[in-house]
N, C-alpha and C. Protein backbone atom coordinates (compact mmCIF):
# COMPACT_ATOMS: atom_id res chain seq x y z
N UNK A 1 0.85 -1.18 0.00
CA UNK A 1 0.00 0.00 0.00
C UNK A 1 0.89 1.24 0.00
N UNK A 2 0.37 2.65 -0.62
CA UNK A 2 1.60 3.31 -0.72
C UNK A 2 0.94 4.46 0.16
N UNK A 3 1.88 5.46 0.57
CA UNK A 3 1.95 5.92 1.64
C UNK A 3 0.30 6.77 1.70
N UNK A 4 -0.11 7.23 1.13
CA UNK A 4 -0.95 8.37 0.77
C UNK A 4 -2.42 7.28 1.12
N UNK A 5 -2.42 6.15 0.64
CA UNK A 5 -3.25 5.27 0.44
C UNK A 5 -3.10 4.47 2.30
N UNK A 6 -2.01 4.46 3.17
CA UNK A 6 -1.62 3.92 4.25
C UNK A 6 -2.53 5.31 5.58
N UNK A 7 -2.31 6.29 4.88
CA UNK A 7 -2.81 7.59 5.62
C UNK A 7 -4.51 7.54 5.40
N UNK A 8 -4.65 7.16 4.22
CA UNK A 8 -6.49 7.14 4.10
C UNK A 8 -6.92 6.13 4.85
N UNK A 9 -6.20 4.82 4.70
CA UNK A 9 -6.70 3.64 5.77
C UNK A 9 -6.83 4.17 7.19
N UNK A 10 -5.42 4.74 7.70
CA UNK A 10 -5.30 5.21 8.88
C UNK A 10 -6.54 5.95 9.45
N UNK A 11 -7.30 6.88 8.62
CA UNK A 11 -8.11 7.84 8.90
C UNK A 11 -9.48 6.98 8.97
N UNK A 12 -9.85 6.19 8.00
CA UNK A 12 -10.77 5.26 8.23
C UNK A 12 -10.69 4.82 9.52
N UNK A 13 -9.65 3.99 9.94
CA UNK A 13 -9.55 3.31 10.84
C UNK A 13 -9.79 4.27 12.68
N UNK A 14 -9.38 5.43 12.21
CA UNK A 14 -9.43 6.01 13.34
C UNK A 14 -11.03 6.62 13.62
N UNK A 15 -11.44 6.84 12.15
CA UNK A 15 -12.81 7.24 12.35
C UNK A 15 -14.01 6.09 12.27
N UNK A 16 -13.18 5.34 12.43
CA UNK A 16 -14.43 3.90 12.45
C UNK A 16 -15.13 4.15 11.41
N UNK A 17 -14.72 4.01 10.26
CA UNK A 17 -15.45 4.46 8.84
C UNK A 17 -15.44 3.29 8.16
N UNK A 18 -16.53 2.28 8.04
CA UNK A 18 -16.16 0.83 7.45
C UNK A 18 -16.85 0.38 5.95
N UNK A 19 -16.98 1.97 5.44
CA UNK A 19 -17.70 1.88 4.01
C UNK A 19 -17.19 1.16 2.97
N UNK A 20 -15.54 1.57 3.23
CA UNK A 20 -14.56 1.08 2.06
C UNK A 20 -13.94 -0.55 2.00
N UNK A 21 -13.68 -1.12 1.05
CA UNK A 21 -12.94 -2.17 0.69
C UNK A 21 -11.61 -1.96 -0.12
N UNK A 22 -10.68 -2.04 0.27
CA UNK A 22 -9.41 -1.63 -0.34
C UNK A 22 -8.76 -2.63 -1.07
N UNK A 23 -8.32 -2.14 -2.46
CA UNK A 23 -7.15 -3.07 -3.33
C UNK A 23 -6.07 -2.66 -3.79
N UNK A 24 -4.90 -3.49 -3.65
CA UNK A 24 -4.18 -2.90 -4.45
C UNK A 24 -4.52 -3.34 -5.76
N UNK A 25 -3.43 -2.91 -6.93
CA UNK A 25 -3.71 -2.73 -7.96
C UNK A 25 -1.97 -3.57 -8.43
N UNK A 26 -2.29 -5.10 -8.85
CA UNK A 26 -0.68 -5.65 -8.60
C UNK A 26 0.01 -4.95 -10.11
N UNK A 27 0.95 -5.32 -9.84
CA UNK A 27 2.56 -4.52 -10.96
C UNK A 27 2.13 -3.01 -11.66
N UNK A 28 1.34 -2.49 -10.68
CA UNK A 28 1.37 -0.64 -10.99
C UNK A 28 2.47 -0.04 -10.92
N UNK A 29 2.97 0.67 -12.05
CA UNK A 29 4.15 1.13 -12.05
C UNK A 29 3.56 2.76 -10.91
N UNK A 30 2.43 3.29 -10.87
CA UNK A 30 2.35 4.06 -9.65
C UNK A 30 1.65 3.91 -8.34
N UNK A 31 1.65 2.20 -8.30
CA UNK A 31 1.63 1.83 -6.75
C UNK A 31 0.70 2.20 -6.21
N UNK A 32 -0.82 2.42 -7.04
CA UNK A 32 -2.70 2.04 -7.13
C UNK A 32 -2.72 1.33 -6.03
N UNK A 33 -3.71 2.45 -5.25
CA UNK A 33 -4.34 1.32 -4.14
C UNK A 33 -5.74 2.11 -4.26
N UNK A 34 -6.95 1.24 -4.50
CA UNK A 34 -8.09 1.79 -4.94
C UNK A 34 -8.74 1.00 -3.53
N UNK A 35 -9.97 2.10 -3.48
CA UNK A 35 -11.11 2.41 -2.06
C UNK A 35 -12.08 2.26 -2.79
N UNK A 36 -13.21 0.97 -2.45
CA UNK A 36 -14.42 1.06 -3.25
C UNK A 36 -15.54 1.36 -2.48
N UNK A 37 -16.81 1.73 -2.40
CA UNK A 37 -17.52 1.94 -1.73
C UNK A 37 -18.59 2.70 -2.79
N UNK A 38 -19.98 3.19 -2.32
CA UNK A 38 -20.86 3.29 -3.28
C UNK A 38 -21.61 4.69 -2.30
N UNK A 39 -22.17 5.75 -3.11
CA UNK A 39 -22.86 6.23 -2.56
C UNK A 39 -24.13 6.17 -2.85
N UNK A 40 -25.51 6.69 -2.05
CA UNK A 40 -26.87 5.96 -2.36
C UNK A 40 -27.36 7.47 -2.66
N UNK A 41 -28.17 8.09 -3.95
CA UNK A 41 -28.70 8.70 -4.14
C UNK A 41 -30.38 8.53 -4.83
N UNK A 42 -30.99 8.93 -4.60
CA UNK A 42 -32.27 8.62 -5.32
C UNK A 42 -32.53 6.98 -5.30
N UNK A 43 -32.12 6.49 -4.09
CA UNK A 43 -32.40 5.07 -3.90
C UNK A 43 -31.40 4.01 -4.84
N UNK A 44 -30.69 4.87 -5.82
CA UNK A 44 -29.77 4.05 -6.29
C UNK A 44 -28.00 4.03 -5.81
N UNK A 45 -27.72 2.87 -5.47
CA UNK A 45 -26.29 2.88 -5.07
C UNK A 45 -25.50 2.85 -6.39
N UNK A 46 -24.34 3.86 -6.22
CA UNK A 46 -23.87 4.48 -6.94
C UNK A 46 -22.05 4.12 -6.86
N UNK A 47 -21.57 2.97 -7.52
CA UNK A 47 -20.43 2.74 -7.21
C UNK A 47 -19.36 4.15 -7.19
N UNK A 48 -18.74 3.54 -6.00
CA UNK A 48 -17.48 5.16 -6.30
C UNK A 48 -16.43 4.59 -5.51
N UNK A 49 -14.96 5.27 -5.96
CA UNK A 49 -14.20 4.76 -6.09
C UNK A 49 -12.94 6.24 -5.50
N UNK A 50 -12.19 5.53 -4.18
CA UNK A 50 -11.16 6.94 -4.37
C UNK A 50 -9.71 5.70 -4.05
N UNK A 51 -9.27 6.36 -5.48
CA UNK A 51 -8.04 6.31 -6.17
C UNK A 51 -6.84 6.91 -5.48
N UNK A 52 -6.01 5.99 -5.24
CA UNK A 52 -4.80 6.79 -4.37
C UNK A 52 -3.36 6.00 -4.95
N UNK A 53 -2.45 6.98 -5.63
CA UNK A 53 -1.10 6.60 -5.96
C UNK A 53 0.20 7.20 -5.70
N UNK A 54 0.99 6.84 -6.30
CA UNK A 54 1.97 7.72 -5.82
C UNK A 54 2.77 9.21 -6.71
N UNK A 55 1.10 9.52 -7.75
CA UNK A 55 1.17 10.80 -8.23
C UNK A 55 0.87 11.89 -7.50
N UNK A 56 1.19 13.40 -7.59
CA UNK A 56 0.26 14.00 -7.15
C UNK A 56 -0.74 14.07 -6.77
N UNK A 57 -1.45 13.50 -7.45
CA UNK A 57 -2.90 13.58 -7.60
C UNK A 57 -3.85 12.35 -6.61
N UNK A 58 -4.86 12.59 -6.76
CA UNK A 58 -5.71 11.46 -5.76
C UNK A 58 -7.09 11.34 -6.64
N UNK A 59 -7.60 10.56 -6.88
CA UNK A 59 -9.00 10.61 -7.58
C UNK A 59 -10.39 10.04 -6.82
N UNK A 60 -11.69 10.86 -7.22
CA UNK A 60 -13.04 10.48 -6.41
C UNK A 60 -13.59 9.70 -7.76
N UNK A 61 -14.02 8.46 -8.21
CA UNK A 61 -14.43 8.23 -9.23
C UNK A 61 -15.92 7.76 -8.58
N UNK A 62 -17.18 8.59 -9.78
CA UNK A 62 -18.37 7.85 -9.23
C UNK A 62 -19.21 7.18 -10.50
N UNK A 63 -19.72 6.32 -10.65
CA UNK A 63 -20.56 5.59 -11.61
C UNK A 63 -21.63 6.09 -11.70
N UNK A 64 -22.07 6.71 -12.71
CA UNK A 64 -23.25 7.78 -12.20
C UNK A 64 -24.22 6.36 -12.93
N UNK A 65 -24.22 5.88 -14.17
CA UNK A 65 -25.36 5.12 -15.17
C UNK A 65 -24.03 4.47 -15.93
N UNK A 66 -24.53 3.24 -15.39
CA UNK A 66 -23.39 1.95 -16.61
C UNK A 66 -24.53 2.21 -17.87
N UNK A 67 -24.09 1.73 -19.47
CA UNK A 67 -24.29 2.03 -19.85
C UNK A 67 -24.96 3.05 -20.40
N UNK A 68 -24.93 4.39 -19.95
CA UNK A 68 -25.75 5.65 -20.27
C UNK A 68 -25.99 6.30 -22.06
N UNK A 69 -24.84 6.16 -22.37
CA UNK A 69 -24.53 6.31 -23.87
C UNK A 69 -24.86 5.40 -25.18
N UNK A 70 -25.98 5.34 -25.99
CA UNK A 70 -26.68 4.56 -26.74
C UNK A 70 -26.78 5.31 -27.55
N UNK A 71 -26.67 4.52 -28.93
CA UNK A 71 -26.67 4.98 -30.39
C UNK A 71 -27.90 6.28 -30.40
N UNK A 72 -28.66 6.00 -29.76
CA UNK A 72 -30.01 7.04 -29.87
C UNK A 72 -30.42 7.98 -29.05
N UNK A 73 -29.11 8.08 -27.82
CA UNK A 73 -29.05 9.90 -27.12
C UNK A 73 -27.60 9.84 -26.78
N UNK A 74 -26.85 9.96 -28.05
CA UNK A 74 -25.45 9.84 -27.98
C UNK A 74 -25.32 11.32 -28.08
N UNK A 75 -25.98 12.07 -28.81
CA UNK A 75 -25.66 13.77 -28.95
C UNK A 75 -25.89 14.26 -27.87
N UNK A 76 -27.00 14.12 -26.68
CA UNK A 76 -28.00 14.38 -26.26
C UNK A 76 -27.15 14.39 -25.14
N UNK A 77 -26.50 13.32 -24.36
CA UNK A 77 -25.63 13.06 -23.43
C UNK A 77 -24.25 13.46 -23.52
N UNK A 78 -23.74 13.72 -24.86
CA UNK A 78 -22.76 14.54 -24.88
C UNK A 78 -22.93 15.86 -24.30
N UNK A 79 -23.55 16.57 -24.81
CA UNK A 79 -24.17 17.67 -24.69
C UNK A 79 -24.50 17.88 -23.23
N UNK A 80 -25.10 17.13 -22.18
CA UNK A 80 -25.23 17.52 -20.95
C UNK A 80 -23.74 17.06 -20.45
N UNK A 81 -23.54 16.41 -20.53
CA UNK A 81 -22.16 16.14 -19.90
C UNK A 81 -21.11 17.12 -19.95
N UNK A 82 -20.91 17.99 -21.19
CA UNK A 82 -20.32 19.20 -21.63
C UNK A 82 -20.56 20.33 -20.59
N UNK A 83 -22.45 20.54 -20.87
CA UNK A 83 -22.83 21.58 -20.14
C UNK A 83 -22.38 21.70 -18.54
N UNK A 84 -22.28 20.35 -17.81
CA UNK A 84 -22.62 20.12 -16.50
C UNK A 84 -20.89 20.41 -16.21
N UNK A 85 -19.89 20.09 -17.27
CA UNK A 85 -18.42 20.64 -17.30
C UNK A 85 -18.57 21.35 -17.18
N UNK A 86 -19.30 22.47 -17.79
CA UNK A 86 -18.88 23.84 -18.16
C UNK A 86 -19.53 24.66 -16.76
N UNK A 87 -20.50 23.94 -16.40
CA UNK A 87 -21.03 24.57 -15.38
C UNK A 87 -20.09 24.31 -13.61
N UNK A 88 -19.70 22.85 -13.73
CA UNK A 88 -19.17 23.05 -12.14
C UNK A 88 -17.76 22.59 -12.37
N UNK A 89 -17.23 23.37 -11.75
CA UNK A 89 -15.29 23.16 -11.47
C UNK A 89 -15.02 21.89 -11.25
N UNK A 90 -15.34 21.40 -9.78
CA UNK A 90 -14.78 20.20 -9.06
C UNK A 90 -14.77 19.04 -9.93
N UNK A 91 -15.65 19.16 -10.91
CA UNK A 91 -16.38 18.13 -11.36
C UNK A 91 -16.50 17.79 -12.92
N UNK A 92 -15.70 16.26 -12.93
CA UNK A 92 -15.64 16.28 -15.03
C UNK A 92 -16.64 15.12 -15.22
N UNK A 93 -17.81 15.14 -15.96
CA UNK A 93 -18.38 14.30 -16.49
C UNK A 93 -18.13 13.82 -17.41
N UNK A 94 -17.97 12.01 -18.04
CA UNK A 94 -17.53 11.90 -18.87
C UNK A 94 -17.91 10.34 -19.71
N UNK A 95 -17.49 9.65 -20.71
CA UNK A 95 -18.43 8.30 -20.95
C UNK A 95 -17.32 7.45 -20.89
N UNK A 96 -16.81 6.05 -20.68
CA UNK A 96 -15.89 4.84 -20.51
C UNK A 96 -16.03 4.68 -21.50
N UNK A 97 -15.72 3.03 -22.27
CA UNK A 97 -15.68 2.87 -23.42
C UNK A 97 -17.46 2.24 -23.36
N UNK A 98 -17.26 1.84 -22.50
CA UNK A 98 -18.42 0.95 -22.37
C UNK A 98 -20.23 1.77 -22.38
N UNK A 99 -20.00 3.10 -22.12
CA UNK A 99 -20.77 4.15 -22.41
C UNK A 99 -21.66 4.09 -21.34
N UNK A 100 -20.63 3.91 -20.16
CA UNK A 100 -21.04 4.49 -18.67
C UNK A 100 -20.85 5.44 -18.40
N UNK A 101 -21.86 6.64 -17.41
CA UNK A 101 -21.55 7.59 -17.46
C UNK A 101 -21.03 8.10 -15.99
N UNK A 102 -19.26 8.80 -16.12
CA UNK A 102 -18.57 8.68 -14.91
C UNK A 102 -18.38 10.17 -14.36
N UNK A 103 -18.19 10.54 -13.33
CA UNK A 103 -17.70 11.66 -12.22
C UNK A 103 -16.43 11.43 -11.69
N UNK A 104 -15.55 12.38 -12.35
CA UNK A 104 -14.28 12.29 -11.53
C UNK A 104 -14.00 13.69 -10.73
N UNK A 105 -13.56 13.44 -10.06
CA UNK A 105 -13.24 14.44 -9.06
C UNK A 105 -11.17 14.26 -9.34
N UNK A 106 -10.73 15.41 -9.37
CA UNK A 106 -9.89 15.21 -9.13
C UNK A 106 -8.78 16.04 -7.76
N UNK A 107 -7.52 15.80 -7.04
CA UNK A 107 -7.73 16.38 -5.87
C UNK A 107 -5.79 16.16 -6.28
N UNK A 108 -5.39 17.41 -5.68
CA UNK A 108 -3.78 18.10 -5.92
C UNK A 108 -3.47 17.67 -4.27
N UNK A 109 -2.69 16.27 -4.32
CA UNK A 109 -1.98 15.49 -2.87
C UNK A 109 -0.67 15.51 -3.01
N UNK A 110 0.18 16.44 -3.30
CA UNK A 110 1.55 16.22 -3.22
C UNK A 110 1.98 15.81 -2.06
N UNK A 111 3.15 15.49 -1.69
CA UNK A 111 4.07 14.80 -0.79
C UNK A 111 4.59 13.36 -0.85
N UNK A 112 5.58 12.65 -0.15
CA UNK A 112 6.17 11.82 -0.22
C UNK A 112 6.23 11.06 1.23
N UNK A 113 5.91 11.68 2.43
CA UNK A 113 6.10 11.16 3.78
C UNK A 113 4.80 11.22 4.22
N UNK A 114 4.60 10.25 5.06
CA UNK A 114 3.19 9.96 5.86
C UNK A 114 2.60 11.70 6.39
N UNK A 115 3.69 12.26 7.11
CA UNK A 115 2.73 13.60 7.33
C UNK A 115 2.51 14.60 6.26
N UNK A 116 2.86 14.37 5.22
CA UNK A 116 2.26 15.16 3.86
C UNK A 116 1.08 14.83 3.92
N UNK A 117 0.26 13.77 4.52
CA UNK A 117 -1.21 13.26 3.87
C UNK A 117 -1.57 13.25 5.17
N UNK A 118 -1.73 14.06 6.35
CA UNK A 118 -2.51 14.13 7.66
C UNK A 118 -4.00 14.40 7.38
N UNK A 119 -3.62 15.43 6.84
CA UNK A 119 -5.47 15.67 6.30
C UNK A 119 -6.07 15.21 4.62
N UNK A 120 -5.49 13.75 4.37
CA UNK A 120 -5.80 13.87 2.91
C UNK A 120 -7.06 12.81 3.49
N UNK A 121 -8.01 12.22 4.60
CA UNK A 121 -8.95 11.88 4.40
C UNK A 121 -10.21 13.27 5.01
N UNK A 122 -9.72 14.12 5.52
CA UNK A 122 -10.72 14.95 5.50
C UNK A 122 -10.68 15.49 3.90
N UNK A 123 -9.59 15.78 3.29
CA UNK A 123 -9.87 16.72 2.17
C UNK A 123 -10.80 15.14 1.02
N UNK A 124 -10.81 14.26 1.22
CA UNK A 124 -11.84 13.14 0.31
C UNK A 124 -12.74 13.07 1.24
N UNK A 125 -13.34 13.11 2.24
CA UNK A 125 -14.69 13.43 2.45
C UNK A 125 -15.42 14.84 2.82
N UNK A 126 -14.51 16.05 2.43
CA UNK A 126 -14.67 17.04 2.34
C UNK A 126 -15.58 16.98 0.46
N UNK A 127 -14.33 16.55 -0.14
CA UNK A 127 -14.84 16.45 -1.53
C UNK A 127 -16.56 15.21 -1.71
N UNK A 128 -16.06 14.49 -1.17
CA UNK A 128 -17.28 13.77 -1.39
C UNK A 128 -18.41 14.40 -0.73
N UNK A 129 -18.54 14.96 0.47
CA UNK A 129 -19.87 15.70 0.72
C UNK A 129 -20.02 16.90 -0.16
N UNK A 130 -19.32 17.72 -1.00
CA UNK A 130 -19.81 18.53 -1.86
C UNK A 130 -20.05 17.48 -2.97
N UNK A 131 -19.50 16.63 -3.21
CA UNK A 131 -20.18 15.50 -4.43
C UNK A 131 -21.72 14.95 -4.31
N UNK A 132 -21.45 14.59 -3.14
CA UNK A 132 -22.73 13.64 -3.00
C UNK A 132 -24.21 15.19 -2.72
N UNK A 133 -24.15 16.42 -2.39
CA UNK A 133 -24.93 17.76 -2.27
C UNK A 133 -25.22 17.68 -4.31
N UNK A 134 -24.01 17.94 -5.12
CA UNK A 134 -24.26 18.00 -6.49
C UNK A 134 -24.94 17.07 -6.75
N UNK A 135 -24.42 15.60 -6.52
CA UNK A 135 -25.58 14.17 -7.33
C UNK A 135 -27.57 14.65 -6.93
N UNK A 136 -27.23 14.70 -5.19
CA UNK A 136 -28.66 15.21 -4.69
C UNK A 136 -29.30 16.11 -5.68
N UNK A 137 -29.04 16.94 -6.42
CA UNK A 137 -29.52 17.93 -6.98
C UNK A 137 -29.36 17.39 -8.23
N UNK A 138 -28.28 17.06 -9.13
CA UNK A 138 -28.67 16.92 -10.43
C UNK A 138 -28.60 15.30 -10.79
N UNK A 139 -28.49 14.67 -9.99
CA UNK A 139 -28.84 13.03 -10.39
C UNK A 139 -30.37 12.58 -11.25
N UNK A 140 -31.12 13.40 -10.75
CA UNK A 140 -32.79 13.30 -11.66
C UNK A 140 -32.79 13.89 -13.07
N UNK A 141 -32.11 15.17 -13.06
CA UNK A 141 -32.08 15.63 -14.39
C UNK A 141 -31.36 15.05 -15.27
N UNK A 142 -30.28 14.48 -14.56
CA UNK A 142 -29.05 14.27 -15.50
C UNK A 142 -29.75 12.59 -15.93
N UNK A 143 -30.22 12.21 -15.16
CA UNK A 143 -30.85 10.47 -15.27
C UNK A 143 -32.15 10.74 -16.86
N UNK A 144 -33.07 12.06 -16.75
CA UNK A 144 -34.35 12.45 -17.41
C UNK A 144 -33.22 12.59 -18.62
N UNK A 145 -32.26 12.91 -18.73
CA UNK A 145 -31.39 12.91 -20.45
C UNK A 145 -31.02 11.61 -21.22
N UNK A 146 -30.42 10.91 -19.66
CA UNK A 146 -30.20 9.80 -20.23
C UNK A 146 -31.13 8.51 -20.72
N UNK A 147 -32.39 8.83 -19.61
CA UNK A 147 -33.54 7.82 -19.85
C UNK A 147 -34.30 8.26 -21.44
């Protein structure tokens, strides 16, 4: 487990937080240790995923609609997915190959030593409660494009 990913466990563990299931990710050349867990909006559980390596970076990934993207509101879903870019910062909407439709969050974790990442599980459930406030609000509309 790499350090950044050893500090998120830690924080779980201290906050008795038992949502997540952790993996590594074997022969990653950046040493992937992925957090799975799901959030529940509009009665649907919503796989999500926070990504931890030994880049900068840290990722919130959420599954908004497995297959969302179909030959017959392929414009239609582009198009909100664009708009909903253009409209909120934190937040990139986007399609897999598989034409699921995903939420990444992305989050600036530099450091290299365990106390570089003291607060890197408040700053991912900092991010996820402004995530999961956005799904609350546009999970129906964004679902009325895709349906």
């Amino acid at each position: 487990m790499n350090v950044k990913a050893e500090a998120f466990q830690n924080y779980l563990n201290e906050k008795k937080i038992e949502a997540f299931q952790s993996e590594n990710v074997p022969d990653d050349a950046q040493n992937t240790t992925i957090f799975r867990s799901h959030i529940v909006v509009e009665g649907q559980q919503l796989p999500t995923l926070v990504i931890l390596d030994d880049s900068v970076f840290s990722m919130i990934r959420v599954q908004i609609s497995p297959k969302a993207q179909t030959e017959e509101n392929e414009l239609k879903v582009l198009k909100l997915a664009n708009e909903q870019n253009l409209k909120f910062k934190p937040f990139k909407l986007y399609f897999d190959p598989a034409g699921s439709l995903i939420l990444d969050v992305c989050l600036l974790t530099p450091g290299q030593a365990a106390e570089d990442f003291g607060d890197l599980g408040d700053k991912v459930y900092g991010m996820l409660d402004v995530l999961i406030n956005f799904l609350n609000e546009n999970y129906r509309p964004i679902m009325k494009e895709v349906w």
